[in-house]
Protein backbone atom coordinates (compact mmCIF):
# COMPACT_ATOMS: atom_id res chain seq x y z
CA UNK A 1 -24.97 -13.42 1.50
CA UNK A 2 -25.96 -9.58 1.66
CA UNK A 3 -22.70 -7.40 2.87
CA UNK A 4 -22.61 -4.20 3.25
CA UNK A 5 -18.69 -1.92 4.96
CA UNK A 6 -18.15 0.32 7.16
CA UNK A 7 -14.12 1.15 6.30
CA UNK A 8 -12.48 3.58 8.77
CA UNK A 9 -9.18 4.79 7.13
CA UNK A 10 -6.73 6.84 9.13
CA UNK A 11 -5.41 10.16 7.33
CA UNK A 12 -1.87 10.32 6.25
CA UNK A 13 -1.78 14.13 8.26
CA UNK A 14 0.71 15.88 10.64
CA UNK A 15 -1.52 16.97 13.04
CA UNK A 16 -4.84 15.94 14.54
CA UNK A 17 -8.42 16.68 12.91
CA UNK A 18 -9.04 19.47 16.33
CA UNK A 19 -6.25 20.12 17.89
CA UNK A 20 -2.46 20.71 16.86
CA UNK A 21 -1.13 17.58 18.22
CA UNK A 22 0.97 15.16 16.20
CA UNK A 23 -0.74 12.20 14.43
CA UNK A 24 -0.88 9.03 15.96
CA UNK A 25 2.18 7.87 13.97
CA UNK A 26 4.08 10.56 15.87
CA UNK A 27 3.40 9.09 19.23
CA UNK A 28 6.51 7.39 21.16
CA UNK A 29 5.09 6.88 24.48
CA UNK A 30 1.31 6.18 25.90
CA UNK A 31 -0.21 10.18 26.18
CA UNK A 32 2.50 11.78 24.81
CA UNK A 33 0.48 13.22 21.80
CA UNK A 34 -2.28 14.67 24.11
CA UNK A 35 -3.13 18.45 24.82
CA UNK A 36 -6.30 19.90 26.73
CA UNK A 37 -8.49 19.95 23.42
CA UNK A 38 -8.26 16.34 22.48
CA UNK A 39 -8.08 14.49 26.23
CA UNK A 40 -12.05 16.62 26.71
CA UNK A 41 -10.80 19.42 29.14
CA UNK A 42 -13.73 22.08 29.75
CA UNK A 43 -13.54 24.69 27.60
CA UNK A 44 -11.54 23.66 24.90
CA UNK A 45 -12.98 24.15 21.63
CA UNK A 46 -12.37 22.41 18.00
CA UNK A 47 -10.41 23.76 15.35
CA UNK A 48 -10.71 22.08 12.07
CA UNK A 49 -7.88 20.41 9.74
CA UNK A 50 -7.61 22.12 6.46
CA UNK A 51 -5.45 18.79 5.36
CA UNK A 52 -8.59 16.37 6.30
CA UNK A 53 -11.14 17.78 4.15
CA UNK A 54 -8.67 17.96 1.62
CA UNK A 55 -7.95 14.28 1.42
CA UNK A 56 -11.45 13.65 2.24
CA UNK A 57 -12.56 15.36 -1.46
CA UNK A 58 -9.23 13.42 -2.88
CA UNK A 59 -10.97 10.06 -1.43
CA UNK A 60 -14.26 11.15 -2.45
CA UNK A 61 -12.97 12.03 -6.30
CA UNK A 62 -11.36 8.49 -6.48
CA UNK A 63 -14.43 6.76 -5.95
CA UNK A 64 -16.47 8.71 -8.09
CA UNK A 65 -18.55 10.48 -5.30
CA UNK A 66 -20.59 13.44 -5.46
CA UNK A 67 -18.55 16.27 -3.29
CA UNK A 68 -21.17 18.26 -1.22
CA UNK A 69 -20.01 21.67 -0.92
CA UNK A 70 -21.15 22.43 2.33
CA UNK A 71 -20.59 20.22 4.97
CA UNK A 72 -21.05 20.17 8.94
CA UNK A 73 -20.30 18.24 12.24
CA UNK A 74 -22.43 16.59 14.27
CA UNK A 75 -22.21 15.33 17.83
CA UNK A 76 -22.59 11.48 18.63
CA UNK A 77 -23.23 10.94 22.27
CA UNK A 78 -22.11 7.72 23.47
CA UNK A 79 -19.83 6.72 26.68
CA UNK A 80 -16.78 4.44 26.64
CA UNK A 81 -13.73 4.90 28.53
CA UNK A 82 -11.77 5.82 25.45
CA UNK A 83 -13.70 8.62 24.72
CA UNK A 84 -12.72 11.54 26.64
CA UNK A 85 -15.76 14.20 26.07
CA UNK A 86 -18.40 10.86 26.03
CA UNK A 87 -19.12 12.23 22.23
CA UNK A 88 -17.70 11.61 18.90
CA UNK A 89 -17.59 14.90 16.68
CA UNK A 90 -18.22 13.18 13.26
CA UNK A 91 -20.87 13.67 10.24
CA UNK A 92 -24.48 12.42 9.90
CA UNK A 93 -26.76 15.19 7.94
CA UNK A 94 -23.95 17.09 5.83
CA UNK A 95 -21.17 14.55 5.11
CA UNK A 96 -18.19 15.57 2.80
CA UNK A 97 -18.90 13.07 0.00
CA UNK A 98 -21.89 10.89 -1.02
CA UNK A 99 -23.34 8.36 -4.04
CA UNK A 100 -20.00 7.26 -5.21
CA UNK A 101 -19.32 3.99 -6.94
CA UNK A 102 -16.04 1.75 -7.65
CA UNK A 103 -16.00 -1.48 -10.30
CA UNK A 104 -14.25 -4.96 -8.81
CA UNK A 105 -13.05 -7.32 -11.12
CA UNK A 106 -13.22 -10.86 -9.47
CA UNK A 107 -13.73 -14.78 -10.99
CA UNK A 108 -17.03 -13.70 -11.42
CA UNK A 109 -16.75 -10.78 -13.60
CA UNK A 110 -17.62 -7.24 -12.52
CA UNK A 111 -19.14 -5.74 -10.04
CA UNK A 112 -20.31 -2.24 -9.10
CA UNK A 113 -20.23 -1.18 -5.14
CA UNK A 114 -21.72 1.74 -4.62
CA UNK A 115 -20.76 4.05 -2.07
CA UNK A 116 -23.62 5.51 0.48
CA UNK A 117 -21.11 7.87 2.20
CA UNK A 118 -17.83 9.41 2.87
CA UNK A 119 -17.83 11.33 6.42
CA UNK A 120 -14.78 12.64 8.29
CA UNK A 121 -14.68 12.23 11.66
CA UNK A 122 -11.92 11.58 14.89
CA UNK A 123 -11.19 8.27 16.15
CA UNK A 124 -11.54 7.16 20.18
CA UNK A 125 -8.02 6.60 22.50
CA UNK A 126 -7.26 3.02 22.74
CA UNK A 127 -7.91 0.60 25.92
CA UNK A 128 -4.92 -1.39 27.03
CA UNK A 129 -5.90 -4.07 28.96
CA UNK A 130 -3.16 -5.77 31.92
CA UNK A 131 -4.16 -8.37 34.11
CA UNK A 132 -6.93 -7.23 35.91
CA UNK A 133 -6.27 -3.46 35.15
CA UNK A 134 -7.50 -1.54 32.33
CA UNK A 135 -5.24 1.78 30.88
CA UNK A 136 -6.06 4.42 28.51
CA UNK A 137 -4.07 5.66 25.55
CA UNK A 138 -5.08 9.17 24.51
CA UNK A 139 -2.50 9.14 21.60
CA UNK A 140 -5.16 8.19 19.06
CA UNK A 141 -7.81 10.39 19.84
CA UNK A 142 -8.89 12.95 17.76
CA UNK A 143 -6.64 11.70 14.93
CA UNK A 144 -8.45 11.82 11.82
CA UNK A 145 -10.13 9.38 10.12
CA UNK A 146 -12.64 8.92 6.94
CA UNK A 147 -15.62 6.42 7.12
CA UNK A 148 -16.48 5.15 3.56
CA UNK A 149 -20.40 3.36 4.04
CA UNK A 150 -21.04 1.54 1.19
CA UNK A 151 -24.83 0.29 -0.09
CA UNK A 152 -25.36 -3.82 0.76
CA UNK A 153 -23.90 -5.12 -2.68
CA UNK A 154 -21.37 -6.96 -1.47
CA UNK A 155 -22.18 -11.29 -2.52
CA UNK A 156 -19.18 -13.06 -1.25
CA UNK A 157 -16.23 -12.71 1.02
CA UNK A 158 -14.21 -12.86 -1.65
CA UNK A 159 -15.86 -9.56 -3.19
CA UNK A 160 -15.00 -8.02 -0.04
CA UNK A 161 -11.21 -8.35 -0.05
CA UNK A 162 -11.01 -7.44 -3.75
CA UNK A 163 -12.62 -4.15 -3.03
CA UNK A 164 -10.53 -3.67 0.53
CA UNK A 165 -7.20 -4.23 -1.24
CA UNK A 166 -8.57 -1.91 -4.23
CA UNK A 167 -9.40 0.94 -1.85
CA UNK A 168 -5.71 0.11 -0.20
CA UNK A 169 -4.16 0.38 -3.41
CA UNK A 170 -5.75 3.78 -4.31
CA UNK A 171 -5.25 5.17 -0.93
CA UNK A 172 -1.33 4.53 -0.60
CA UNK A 173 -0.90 5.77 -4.43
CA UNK A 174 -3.12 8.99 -3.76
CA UNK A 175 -1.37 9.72 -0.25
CA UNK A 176 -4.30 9.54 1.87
CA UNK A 177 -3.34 6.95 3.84
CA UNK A 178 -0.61 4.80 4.45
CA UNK A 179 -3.53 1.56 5.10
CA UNK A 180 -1.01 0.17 7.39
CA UNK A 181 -2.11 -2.38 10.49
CA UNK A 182 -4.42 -0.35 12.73
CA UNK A 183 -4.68 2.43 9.98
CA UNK A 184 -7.15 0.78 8.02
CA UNK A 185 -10.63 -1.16 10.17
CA UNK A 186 -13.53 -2.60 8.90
CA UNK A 187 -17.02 -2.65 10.23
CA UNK A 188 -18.63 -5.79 8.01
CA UNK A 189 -22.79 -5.68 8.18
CA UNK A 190 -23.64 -9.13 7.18
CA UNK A 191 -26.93 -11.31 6.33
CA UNK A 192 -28.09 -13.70 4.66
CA UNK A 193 -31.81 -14.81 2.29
CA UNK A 194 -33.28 -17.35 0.31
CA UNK A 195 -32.06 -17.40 -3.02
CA UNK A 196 -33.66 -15.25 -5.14
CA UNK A 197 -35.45 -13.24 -2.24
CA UNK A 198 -35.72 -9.78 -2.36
CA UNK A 199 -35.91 -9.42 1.36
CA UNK A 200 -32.92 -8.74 3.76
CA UNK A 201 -32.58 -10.89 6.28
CA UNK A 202 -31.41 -10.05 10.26
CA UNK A 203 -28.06 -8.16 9.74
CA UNK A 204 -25.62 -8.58 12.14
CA UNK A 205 -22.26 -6.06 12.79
CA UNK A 206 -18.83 -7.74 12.91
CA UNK A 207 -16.92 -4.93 14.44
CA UNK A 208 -13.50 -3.27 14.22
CA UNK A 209 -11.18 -5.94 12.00
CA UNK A 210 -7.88 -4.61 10.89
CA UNK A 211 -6.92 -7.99 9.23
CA UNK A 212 -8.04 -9.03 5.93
CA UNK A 213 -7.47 -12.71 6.92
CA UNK A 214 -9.49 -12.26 9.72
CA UNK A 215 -12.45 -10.33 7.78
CA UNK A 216 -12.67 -13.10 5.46
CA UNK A 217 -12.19 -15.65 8.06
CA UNK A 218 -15.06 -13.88 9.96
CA UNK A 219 -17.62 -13.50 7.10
CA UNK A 220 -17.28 -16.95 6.16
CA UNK A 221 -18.23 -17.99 9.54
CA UNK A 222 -21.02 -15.25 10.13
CA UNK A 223 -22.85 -16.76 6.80
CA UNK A 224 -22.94 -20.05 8.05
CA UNK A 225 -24.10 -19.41 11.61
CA UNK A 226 -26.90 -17.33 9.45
CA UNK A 227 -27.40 -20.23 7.44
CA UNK A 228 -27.52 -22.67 10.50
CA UNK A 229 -29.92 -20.41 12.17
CA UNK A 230 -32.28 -20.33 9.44
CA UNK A 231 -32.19 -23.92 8.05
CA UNK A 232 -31.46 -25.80 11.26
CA UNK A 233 -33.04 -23.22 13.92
CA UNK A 234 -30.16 -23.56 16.11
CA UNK A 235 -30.60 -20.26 17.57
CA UNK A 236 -32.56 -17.29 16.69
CA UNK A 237 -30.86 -14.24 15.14
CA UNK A 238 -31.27 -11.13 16.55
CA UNK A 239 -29.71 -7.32 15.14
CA UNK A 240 -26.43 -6.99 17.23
CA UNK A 241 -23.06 -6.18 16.97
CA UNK A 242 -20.69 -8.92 17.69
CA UNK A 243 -16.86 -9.58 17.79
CA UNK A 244 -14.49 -11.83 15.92
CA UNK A 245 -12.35 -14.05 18.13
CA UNK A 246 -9.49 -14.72 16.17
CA UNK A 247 -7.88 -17.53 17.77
CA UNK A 248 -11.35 -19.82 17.72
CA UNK A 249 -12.30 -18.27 14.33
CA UNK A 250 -15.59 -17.71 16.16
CA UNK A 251 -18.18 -14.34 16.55
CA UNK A 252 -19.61 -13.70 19.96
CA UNK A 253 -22.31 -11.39 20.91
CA UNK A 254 -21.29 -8.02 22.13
CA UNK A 255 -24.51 -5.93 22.17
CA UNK A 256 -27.23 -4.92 20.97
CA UNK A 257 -26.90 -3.02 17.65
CA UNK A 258 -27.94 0.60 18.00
CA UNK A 259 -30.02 2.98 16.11
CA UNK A 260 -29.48 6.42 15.05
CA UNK A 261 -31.31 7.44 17.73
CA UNK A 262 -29.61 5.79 20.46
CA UNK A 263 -26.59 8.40 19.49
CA UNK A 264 -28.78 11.32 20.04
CA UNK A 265 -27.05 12.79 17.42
CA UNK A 266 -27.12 16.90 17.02
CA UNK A 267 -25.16 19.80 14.77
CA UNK A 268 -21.51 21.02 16.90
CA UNK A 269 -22.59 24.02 17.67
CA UNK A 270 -18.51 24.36 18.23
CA UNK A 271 -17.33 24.27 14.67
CA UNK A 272 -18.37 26.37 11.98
CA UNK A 273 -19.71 24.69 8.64
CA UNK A 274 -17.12 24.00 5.90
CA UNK A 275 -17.84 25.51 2.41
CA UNK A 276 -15.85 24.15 -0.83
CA UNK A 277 -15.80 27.16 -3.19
CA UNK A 278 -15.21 26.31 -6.75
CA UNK A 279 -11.52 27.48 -6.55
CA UNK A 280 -10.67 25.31 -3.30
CA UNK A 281 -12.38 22.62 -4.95
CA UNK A 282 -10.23 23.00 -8.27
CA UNK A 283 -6.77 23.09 -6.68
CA UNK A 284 -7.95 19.66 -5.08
CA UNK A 285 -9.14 17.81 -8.30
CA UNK A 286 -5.56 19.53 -10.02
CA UNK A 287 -3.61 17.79 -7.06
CA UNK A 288 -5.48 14.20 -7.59
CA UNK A 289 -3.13 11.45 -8.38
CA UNK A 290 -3.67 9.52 -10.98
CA UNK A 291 -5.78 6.55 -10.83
CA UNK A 292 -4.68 3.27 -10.06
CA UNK A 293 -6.98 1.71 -13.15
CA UNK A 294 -5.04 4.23 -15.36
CA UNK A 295 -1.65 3.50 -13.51
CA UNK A 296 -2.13 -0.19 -14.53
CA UNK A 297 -3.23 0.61 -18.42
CA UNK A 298 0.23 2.84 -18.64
CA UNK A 299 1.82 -0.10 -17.51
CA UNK A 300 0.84 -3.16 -19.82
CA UNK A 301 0.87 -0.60 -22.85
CA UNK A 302 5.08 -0.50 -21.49
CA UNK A 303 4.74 -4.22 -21.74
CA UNK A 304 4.92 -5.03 -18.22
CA UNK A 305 3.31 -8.44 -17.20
CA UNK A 306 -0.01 -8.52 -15.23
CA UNK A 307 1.98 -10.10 -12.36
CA UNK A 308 4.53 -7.32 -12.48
CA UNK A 309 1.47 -4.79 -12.50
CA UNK A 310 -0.05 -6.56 -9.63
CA UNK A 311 2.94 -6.43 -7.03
CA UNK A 312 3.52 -2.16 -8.69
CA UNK A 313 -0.09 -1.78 -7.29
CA UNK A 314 -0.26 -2.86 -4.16
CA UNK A 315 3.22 -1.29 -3.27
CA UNK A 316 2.88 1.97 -3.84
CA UNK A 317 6.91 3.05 -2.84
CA UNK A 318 7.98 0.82 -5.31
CA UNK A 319 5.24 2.11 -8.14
CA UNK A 320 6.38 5.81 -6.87
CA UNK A 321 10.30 4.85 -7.79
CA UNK A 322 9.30 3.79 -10.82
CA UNK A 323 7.15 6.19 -12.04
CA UNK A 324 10.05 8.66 -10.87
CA UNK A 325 12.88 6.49 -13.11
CA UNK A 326 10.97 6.49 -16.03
CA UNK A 327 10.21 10.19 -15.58
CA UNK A 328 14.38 10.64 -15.63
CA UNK A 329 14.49 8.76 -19.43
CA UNK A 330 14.17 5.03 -18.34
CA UNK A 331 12.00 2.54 -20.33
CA UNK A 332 9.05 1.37 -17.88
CA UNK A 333 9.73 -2.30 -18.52
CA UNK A 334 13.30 -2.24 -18.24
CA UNK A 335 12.64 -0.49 -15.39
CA UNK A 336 10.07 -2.37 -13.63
CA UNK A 337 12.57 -5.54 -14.11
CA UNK A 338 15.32 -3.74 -12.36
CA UNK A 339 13.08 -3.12 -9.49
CA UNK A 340 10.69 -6.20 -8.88
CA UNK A 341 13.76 -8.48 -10.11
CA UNK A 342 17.68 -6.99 -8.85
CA UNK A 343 16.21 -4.92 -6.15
CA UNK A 344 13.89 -7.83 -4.93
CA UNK A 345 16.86 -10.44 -4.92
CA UNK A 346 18.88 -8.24 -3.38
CA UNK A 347 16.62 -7.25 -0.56
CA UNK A 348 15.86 -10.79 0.20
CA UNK A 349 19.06 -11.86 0.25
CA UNK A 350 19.06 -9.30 3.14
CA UNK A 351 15.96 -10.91 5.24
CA UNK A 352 14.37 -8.01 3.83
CA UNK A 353 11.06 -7.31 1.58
CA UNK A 354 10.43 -5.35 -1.15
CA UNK A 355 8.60 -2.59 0.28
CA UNK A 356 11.93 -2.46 3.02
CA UNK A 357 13.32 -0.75 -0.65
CA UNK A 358 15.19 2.74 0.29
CA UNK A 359 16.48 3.86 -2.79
CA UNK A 360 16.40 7.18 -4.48
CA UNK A 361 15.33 7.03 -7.90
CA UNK A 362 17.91 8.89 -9.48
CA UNK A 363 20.63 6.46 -8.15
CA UNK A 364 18.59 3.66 -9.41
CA UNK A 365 18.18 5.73 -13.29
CA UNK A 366 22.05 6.18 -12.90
CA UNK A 367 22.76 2.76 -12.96
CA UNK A 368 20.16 1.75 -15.47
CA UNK A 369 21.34 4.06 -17.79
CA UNK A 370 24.83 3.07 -17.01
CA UNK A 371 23.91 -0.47 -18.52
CA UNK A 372 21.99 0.59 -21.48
CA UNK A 373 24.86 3.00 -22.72
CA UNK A 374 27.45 0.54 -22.16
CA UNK A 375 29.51 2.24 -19.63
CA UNK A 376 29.16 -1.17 -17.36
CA UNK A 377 27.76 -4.69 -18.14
CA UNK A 378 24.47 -6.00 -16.50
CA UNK A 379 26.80 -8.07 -13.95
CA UNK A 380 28.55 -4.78 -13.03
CA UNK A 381 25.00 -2.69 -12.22
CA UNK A 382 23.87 -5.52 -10.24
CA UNK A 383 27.12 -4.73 -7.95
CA UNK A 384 26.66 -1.20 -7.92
CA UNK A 385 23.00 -1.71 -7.16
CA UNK A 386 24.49 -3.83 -4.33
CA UNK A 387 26.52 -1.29 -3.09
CA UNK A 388 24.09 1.87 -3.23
CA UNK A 389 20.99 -0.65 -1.38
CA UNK A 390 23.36 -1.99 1.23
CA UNK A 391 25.49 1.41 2.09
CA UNK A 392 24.07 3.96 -0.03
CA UNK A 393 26.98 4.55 -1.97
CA UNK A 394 26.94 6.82 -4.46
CA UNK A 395 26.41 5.00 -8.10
CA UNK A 396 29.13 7.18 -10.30
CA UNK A 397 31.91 7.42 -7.75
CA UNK A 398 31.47 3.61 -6.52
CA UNK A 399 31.73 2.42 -10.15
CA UNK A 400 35.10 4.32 -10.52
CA UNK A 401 36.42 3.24 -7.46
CA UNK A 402 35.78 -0.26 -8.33
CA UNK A 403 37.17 0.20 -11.79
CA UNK A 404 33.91 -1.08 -13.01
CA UNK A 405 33.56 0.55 -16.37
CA UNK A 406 33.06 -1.77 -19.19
CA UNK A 407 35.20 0.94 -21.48
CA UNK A 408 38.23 -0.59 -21.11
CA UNK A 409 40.51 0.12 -24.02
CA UNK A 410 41.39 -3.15 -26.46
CA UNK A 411 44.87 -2.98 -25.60
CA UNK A 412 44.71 -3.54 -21.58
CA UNK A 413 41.98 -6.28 -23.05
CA UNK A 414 44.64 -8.01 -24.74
CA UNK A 415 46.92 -7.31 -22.51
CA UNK A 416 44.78 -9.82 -20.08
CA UNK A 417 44.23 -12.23 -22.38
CA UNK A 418 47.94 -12.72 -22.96
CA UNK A 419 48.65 -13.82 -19.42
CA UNK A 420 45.11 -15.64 -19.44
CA UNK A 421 46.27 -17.84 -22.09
CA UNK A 422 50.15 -18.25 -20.64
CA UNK A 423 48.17 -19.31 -17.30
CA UNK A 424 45.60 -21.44 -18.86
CA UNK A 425 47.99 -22.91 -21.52
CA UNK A 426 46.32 -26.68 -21.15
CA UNK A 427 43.37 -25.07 -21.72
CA UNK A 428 44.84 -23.63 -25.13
CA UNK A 429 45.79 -27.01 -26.30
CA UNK A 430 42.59 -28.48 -25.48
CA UNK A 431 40.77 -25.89 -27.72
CA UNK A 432 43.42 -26.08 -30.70
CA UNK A 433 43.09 -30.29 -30.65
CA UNK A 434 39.02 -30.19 -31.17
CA UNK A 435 37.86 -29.76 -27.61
CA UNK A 436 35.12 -26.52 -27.85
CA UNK A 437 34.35 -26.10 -24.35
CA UNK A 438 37.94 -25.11 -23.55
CA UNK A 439 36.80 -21.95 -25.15
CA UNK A 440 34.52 -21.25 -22.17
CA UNK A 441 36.90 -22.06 -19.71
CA UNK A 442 39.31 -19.32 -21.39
CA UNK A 443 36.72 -16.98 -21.86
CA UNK A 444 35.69 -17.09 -18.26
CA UNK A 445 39.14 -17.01 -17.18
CA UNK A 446 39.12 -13.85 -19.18
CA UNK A 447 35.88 -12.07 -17.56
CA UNK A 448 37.33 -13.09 -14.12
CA UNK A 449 40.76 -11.72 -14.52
CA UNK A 450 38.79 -8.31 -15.46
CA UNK A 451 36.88 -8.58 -12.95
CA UNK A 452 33.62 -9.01 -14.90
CA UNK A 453 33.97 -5.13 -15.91
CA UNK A 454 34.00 -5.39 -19.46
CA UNK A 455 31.82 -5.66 -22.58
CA UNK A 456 31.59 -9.59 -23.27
CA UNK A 457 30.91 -9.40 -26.85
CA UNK A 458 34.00 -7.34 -27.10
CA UNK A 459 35.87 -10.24 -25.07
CA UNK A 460 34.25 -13.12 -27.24
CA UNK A 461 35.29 -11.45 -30.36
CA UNK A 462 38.77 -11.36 -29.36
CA UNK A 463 39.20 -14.32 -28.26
CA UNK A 464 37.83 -15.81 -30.43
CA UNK A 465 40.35 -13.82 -32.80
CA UNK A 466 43.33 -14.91 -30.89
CA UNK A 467 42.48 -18.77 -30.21
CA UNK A 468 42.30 -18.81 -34.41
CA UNK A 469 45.61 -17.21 -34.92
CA UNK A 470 47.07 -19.82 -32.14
């Protein structure tokens, strides 16, 4: 198998790459993110996103890119009903970055993809087909995307979705995009050769996927129709582009796959050329987030396990809150327990998911610290943590209200424990003629009659004290 990607990632912006109109995110309604510029009315010209080539250069510094610092638009002619002005503005002789590379660790060891391209450009509206009618959506056009073409290096499916969800990963962390359903596509070139050969074989284009499943799904079917071709001459392959049915788990021809010239591509003679001065391009690489690889390294030097890492990457509002807790004086690995462990159970107990997590990060470093200083026990900031996920509550005040502070003075201690023992006298007996368990029986008795609020080596220690001067 020879793979190469074509990954179209929608921009985590307010506005549209052109025009002034909201994202596509902001859209409630079918057209109601649509203004004269981006629905093609004559006359309207382009004016250019400040935001997008900023996040473009972010994208293009995360996978080690070259940044070219002059860069242009260029007009691709082609008709569809979902594109207004029957021409895409986008990037072919000046693109923003180029000749980047990112390393995937898989079974197999590592691998380097290298990275042909970054180019910004707008996406098309969206066709919503009804019975025999066909509507258009205008929301999405002109919202801005990035296209990252990588070189053919790609060997196995499995290659492919380690280097997908690695691009996810960096993208959420970095604030480029949110990668959500729709906001991340995939354009998979595929052939296949003799082992050994040096040759590519007929490439075919499995277009527009949003679903790893379904990308994997596809390529493993692609390769074998290759293979099948080739070995059994069922058919012979031709250069198209085809589509992924995802109910048969089949491709199917969709048409022949263009050239660069059958885009009669030429400069926008409507937008000005974009020049990244040294300062412009300084404040960018200052703003960078850090990496994910050295995200990951910060987190097994806190002692966090590779399975803990794993679920911090690839939810990057849960690796924000953490990073944010342990930036307020809270170990990492305590931490990262707290999160992927309380706030987990919690959530689920809730027909909820992790990512579902709304909590703000000081709340959450209130109540950690509240446990590691002793002011309440573990069982008590599990409560609290309770309370501020399911209402919001505020940490301090709910823990006072609740009278859930673990510094509860020895005397209203042994206060309890007298009644516990006049209530649980059997229980007394029990313990004072040989039979140990009774102690636990007393001792919860104890923890439930304070309602779990205080220290419980303080409450072993006296009872224990009292049951040997019984």
């Amino acid at each position: 198998m020879v793979i190469g990607l074509e990954t179209h990632v929608e921009l985590s912006t307010r506005s549209k790459i052109f025009c002034s109109c909201g994202g596509h995110s902001a859209a409630k309604e079918p057209n109601d993110c649509v203004c004269p510029a981006c629905s093609g009315m004559p006359g309207m010209l382009p004016v250019m996103n400040k935001r997008v080539v900023e996040l473009a250069v972010t994208a293009g510094l995360m996978l080690n890119c070259d940044i070219n610092r002059y860069t242009t638009f260029d007009k691709k002619n082609y008709y569809y009903p979902d594109l207004p002005c029957a021409y895409q503005i986008t990037q072919l002789n000046h693109p923003i970055c180029t000749n980047g590379c990112v390393t995937l660790k898989t079974a197999s060891g590592e691998r380097d993809i290298h990275i042909k391209q970054i180019h910004m450009e707008e996406d098309a509206g969206k066709l919503v087909h009804i019975g025999r009618a066909s509507y258009i959506d205008f929301n999405r056009t002109s919202v801005p995307l990035i296209e990252i073409v990588t070189q053919p290096d790609f060997r196995s499916a499995e290659e492919v979705l380690v280097y997908l969800n690695k691009l996810k990963s960096m993208f959420r962390s970095g604030g480029i995009s949110e990668c959500e359903e729709g906001a991340m596509r995939c354009d998979v070139n595929i052939s296949v050769r003799p082992e050994g050969s040096t040759e590519y074989g007929v490439r075919t284009e499995i277009k527009n996927m949003a679903s790893f499943e379904a990308i994997e799904r596809a390529i493993r079917y692609e390769a074998q129709r290759h293979i099948d071709a080739i070995e059994f001459e069922t058919e012979k392959l031709v250069q198209e582009t085809r589509r992924f049915d995802d109910v048969s788990g089949k491709t199917f021809a969709m048409r022949n796959k263009e050239t660069e010239a059958d885009y009669r591509y030429f400069p926008d003679a409507n937008l000005m050329p974009v020049i990244i001065d040294d300062a412009w391009l300084e404040e960018i690489k200052a703003a960078k987030p850090v990496a994910v690889d050295e995200k990951a390294d910060f987190y097994r030097e806190a002692g966090i396990s590779e399975k803990e890492i794993e679920m911090l990457i690839h939810n990057h509002k849960v690796s924000e809150t953490l990073d944010k807790v342990v930036s307020l004086g809270c170990d990492a690995k305590n931490a990262a327990g707290w999160l992927l462990t309380d706030c987990a159970g919690i959530l689920r107990k809730n027909g909820k998911l992790l990512g579902d997590l709304e909590i703000c990060p000081e709340d959450l470093a209130a109540i950690i610290k509240m446990v590691d200083n002793g002011q309440v026990n573990r069982m008590s900031g599990r409560k609290i943590l309770t309370a501020v996920i399911e209402t919001g509550a505020d940490p301090v005040a709910y823990c006072k209200e609740n009278a859930l502070d673990a510094r509860v003075d020895i005397s209203t201690i042994e206060s309890v424990m007298d009644n516990v023992f006049k209530e649980n006298a059997k229980a007394v007996e029990d313990y004072k003629n040989g039979k140990v368990k009774a102690k636990q029986a007393l001792f919860g008795a104890c923890m439930k009659a304070l309602k779990n609020t205080a220290d419980t080596a303080v409450i072993r220690e006296l009872l224990e004290d009292k049951l040997n001067r019984c």
